[in-house]
PDB file of N, CA and C in Angstrom:
ATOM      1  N   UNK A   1     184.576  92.647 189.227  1.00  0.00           N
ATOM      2  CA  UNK A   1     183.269  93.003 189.725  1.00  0.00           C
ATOM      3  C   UNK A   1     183.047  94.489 189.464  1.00  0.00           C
ATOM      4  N   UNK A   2     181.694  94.665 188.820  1.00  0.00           N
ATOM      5  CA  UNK A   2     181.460  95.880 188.868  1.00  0.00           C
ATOM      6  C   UNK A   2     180.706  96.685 190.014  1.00  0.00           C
ATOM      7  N   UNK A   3     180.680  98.101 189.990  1.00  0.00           N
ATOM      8  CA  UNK A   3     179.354  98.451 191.342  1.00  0.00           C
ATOM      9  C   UNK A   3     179.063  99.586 190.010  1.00  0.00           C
ATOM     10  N   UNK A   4     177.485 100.268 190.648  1.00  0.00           N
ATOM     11  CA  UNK A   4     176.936 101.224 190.290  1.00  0.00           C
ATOM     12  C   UNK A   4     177.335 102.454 190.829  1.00  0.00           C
ATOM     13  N   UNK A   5     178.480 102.684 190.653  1.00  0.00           N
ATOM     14  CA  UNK A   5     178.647 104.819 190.764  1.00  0.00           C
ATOM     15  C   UNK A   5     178.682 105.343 190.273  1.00  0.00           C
ATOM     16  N   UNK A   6     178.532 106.744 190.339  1.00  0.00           N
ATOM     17  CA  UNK A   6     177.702 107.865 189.618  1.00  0.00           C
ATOM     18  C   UNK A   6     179.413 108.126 188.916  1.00  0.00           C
ATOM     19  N   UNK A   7     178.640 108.528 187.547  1.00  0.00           N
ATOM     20  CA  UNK A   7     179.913 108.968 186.907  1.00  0.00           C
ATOM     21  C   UNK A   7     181.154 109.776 187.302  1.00  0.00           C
ATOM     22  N   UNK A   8     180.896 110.739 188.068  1.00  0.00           N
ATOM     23  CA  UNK A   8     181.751 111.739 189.081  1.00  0.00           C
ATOM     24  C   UNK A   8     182.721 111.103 190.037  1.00  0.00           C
ATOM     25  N   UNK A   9     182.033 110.216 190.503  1.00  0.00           N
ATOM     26  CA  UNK A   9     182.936 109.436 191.838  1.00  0.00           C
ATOM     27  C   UNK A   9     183.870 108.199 191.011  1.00  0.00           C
ATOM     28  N   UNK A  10     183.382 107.559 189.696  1.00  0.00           N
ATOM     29  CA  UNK A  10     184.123 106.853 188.673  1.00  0.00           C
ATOM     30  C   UNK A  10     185.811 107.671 188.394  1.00  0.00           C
ATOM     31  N   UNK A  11     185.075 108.734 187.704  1.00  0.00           N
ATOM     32  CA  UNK A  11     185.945 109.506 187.348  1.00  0.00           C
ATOM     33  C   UNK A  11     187.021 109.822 188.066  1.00  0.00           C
ATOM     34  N   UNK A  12     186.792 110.526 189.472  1.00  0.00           N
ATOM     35  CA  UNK A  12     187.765 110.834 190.258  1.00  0.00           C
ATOM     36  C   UNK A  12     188.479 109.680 191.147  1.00  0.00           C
ATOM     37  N   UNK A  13     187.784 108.859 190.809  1.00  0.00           N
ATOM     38  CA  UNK A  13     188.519 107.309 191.181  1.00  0.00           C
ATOM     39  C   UNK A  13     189.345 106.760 190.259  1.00  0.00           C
ATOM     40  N   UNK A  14     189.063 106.995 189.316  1.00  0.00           N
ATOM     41  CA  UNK A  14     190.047 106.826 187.887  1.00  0.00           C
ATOM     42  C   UNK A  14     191.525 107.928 187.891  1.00  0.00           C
ATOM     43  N   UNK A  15     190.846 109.393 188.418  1.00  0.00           N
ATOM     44  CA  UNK A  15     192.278 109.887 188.251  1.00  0.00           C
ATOM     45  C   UNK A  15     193.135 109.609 189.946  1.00  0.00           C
ATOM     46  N   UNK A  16     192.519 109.585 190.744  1.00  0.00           N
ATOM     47  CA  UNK A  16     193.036 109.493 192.020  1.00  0.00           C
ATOM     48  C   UNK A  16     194.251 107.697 191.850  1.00  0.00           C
ATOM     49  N   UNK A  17     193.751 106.897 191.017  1.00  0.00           N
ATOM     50  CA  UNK A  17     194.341 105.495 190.766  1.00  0.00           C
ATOM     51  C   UNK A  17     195.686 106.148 190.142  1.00  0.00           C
ATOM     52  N   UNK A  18     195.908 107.430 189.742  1.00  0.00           N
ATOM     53  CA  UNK A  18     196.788 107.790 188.815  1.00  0.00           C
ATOM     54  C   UNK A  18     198.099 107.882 189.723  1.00  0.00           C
ATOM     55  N   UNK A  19     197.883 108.804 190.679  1.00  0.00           N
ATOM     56  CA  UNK A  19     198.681 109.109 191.356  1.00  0.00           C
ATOM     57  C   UNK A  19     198.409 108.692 193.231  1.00  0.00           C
ATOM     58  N   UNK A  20     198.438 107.153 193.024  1.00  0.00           N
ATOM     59  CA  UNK A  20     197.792 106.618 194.221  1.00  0.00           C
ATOM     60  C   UNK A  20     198.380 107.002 195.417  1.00  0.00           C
ATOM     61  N   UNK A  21     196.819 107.388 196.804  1.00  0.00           N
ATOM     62  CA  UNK A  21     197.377 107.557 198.134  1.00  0.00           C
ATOM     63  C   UNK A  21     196.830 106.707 198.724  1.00  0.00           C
ATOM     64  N   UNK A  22     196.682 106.921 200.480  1.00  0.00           N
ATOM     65  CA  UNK A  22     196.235 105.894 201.000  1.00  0.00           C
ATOM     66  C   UNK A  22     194.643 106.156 201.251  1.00  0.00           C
ATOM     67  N   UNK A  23     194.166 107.545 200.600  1.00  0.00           N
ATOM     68  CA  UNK A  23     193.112 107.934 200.521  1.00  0.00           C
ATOM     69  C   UNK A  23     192.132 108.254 199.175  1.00  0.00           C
ATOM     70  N   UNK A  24     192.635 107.048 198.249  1.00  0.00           N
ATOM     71  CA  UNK A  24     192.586 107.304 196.891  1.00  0.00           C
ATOM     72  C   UNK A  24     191.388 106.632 196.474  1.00  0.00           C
ATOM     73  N   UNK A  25     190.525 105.815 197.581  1.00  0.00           N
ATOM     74  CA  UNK A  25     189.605 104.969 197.203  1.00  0.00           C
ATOM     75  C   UNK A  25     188.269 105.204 198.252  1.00  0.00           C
ATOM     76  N   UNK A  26     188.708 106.607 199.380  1.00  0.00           N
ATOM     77  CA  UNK A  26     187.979 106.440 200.573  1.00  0.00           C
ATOM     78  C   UNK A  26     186.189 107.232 199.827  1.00  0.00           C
ATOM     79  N   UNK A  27     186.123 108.048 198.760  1.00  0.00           N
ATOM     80  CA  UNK A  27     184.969 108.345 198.406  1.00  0.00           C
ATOM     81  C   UNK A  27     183.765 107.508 197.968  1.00  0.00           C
ATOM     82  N   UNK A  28     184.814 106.492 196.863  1.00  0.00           N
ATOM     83  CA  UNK A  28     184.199 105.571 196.246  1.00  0.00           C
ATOM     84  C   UNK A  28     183.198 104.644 197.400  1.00  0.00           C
ATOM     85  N   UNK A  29     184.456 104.409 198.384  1.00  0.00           N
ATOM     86  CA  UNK A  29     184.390 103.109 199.589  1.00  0.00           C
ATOM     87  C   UNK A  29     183.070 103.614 200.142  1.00  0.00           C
ATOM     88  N   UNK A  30     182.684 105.606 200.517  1.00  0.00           N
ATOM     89  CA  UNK A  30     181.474 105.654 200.995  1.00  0.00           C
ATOM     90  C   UNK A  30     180.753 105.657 200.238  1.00  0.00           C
ATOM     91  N   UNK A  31     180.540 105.687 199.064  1.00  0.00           N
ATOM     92  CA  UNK A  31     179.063 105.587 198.183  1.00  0.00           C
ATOM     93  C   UNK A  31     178.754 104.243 197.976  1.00  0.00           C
ATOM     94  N   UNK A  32     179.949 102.669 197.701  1.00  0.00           N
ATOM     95  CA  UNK A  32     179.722 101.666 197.717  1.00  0.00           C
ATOM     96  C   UNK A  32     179.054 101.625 199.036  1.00  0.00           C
ATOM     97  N   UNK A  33     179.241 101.942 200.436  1.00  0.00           N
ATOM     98  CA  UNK A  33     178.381 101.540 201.687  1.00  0.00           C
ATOM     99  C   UNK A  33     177.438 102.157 201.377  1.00  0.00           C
ATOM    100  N   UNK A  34     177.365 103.506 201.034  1.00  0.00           N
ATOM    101  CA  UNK A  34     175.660 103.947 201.280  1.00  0.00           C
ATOM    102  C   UNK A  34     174.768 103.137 200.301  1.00  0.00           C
ATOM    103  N   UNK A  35     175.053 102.798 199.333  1.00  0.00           N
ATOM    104  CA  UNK A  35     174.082 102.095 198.563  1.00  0.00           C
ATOM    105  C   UNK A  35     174.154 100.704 198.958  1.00  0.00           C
ATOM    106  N   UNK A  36     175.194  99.941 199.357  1.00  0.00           N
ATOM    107  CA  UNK A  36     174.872  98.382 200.262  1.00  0.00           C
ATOM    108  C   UNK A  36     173.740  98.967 201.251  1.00  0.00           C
ATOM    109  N   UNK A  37     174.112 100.188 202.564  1.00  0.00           N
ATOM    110  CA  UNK A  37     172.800 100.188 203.713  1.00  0.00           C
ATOM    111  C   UNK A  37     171.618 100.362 202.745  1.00  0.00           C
ATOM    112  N   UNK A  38     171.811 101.053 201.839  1.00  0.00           N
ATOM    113  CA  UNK A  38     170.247 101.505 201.860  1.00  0.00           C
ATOM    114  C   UNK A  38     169.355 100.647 200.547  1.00  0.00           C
ATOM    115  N   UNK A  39     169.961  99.702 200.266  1.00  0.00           N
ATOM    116  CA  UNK A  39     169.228  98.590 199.076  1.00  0.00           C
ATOM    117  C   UNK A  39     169.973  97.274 199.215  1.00  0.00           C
ATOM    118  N   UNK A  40     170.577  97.262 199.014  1.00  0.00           N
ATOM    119  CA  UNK A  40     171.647  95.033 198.891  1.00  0.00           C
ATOM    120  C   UNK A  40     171.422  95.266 200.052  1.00  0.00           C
ATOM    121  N   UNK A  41     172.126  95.500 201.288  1.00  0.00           N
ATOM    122  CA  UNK A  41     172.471  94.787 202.580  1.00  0.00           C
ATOM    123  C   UNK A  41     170.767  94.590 203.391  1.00  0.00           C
ATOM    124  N   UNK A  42     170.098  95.722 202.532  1.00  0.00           N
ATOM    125  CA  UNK A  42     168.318  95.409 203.195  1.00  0.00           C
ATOM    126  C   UNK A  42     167.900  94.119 202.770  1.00  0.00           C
ATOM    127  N   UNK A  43     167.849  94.172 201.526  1.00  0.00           N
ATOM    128  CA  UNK A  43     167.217  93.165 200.381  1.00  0.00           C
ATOM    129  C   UNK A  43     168.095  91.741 200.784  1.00  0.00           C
ATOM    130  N   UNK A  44     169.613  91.715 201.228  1.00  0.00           N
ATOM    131  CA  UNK A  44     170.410  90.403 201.460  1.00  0.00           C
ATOM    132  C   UNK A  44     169.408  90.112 202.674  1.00  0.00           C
ATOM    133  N   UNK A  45     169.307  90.605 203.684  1.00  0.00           N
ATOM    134  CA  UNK A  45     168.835  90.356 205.203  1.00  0.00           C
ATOM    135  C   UNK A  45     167.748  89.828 204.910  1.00  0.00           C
ATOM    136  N   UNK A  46     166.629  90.297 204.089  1.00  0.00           N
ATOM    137  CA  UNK A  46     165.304  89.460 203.903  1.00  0.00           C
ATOM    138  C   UNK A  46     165.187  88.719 202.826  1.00  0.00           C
ATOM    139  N   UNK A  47     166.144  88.219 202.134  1.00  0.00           N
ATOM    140  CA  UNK A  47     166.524  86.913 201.065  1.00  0.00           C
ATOM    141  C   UNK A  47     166.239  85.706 201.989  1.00  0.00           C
ATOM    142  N   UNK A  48     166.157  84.382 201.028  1.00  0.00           N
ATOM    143  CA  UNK A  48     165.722  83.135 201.119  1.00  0.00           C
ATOM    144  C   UNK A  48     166.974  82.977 202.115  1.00  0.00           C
ATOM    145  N   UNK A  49     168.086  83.298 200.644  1.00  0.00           N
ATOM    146  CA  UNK A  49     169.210  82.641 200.856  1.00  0.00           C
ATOM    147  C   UNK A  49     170.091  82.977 202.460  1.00  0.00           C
ATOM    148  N   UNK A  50     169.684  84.377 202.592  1.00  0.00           N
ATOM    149  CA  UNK A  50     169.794  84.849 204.219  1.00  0.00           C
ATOM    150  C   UNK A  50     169.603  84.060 205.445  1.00  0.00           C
ATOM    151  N   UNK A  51     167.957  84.102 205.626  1.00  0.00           N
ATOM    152  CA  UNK A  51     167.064  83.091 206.052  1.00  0.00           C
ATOM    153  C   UNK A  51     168.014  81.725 206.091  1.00  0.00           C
ATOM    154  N   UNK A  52     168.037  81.462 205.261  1.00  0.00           N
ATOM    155  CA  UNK A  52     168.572  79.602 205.103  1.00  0.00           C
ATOM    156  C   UNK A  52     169.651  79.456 206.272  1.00  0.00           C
ATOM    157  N   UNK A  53     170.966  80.429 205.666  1.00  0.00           N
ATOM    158  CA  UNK A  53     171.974  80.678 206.350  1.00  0.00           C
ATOM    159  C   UNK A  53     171.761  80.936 207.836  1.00  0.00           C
ATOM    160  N   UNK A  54     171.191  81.675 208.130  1.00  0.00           N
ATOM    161  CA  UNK A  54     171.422  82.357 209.412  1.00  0.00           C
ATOM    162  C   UNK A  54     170.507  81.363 210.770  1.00  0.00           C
ATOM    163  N   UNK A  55     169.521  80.349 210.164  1.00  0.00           N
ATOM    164  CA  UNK A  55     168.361  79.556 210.524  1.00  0.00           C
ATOM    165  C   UNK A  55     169.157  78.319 211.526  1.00  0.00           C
ATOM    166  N   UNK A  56     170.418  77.902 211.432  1.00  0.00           N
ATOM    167  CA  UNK A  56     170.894  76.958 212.107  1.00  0.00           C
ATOM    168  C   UNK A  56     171.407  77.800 213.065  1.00  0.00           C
ATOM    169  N   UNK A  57     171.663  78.835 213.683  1.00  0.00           N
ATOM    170  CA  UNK A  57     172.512  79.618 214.699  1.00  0.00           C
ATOM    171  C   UNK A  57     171.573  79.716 215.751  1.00  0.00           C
ATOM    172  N   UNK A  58     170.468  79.892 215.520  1.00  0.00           N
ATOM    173  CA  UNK A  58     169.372  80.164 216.478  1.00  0.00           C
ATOM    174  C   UNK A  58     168.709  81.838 216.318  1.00  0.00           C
ATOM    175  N   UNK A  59     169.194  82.417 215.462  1.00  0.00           N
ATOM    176  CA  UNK A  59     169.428  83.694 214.624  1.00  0.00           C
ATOM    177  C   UNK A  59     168.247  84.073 214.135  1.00  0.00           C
ATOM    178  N   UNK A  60     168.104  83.026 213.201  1.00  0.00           N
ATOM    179  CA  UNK A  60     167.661  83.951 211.929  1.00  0.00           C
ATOM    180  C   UNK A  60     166.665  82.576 211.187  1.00  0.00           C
ATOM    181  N   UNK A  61     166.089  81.524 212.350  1.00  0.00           N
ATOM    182  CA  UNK A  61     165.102  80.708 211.627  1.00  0.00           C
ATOM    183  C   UNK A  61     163.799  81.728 210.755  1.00  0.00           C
ATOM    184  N   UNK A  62     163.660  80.587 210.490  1.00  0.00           N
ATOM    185  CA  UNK A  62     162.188  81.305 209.791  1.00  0.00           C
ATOM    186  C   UNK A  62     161.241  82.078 210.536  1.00  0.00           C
ATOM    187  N   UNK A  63     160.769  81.436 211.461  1.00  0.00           N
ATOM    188  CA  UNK A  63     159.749  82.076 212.198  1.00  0.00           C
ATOM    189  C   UNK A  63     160.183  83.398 212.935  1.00  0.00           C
ATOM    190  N   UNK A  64     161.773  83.521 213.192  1.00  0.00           N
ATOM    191  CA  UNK A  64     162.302  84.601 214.067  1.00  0.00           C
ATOM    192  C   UNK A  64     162.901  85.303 213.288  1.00  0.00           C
ATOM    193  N   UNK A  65     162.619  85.171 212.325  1.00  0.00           N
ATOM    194  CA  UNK A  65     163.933  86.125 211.396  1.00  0.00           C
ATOM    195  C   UNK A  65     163.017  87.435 211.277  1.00  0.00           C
ATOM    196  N   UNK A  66     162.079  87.760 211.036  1.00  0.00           N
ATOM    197  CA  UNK A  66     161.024  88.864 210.423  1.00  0.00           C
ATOM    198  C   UNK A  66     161.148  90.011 211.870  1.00  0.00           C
ATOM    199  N   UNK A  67     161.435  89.283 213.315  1.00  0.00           N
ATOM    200  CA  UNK A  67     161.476  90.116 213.947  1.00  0.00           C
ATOM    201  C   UNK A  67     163.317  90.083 214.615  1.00  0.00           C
ATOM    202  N   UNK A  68     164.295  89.607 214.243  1.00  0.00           N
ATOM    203  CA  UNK A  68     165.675  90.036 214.252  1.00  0.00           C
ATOM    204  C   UNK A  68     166.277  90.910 213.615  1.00  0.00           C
ATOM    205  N   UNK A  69     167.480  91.471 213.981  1.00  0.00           N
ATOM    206  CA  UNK A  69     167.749  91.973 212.935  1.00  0.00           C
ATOM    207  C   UNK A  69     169.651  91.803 213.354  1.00  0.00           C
ATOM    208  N   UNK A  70     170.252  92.359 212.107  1.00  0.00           N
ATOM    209  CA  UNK A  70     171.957  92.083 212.716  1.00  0.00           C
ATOM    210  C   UNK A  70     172.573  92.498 213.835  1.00  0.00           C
ATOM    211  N   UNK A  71     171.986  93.444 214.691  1.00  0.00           N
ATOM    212  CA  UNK A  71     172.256  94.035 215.617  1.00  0.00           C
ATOM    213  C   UNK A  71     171.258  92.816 216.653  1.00  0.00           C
ATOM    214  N   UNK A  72     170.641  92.102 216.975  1.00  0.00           N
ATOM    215  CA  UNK A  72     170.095  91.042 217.484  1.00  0.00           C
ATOM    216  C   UNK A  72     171.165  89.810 217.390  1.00  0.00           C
ATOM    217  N   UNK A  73     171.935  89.635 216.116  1.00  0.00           N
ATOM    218  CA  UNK A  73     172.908  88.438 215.673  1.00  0.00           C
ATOM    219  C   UNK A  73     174.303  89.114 215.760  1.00  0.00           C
ATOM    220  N   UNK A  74     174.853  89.790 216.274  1.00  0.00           N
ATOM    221  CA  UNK A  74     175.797  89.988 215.786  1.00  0.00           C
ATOM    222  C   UNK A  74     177.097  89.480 215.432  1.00  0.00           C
ATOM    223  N   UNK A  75     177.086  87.620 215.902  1.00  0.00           N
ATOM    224  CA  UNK A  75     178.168  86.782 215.249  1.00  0.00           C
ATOM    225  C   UNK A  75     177.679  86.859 213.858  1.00  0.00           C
ATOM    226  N   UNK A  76     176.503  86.683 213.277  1.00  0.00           N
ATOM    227  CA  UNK A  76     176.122  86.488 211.546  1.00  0.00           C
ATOM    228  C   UNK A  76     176.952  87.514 210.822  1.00  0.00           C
ATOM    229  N   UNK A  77     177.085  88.678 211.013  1.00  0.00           N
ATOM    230  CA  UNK A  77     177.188  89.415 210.301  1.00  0.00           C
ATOM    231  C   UNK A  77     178.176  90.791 210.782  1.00  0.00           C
ATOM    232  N   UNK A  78     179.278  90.539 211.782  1.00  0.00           N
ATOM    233  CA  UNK A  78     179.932  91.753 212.839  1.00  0.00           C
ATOM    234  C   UNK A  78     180.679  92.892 212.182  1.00  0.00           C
ATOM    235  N   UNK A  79     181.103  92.668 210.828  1.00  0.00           N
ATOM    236  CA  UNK A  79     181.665  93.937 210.330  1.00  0.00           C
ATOM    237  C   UNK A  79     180.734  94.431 209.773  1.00  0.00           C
ATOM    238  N   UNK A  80     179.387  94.912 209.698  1.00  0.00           N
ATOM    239  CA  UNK A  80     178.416  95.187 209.043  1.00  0.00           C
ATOM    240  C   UNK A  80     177.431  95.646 209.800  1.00  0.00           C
ATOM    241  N   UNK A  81     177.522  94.819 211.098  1.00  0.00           N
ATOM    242  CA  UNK A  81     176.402  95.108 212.439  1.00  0.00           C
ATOM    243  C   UNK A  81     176.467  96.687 212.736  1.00  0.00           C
TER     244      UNK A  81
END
């Protein structure tokens, strides 16, 4: 799987793999989250396929989903909430 990071954080993820610590991946790990909060994890939440899922819990039907959110569900979705 690929992700979109900026060449800089590639790079130093490439040499940090060289001489691996237990902190060799923690930069990358925050730019992969900031770009899940602030585009995928928005765009997943108001997907079909979201909706569909979350619609049998009592969660995330159709009609209630527009005004829930993961912090409203937090079995759907708890490492993320």
């Amino acid at each position: 799987m690929e992700v979109n990071l900026d060449s800089c954080t590639r790079e130093q993820t490439s040499r940090n793999v060289l001489e691996p610590t237990l902190t060799c991946f923690d930069e990358a790990q925050r730019k992969i989250f900031h770009l899940m909060e602030k585009d995928s994890y928005r765009r997943f939440l108001k997907s079909r396929f979201y909706l569909d899922l979350a619609g049998p819990s009592g969660c995330g039907s159709e009609k209630q989903s527009a005004a829930k959110s993961p912090a409203d569900c937090p079995s759907l979705v708890p490492q993320c909430a």
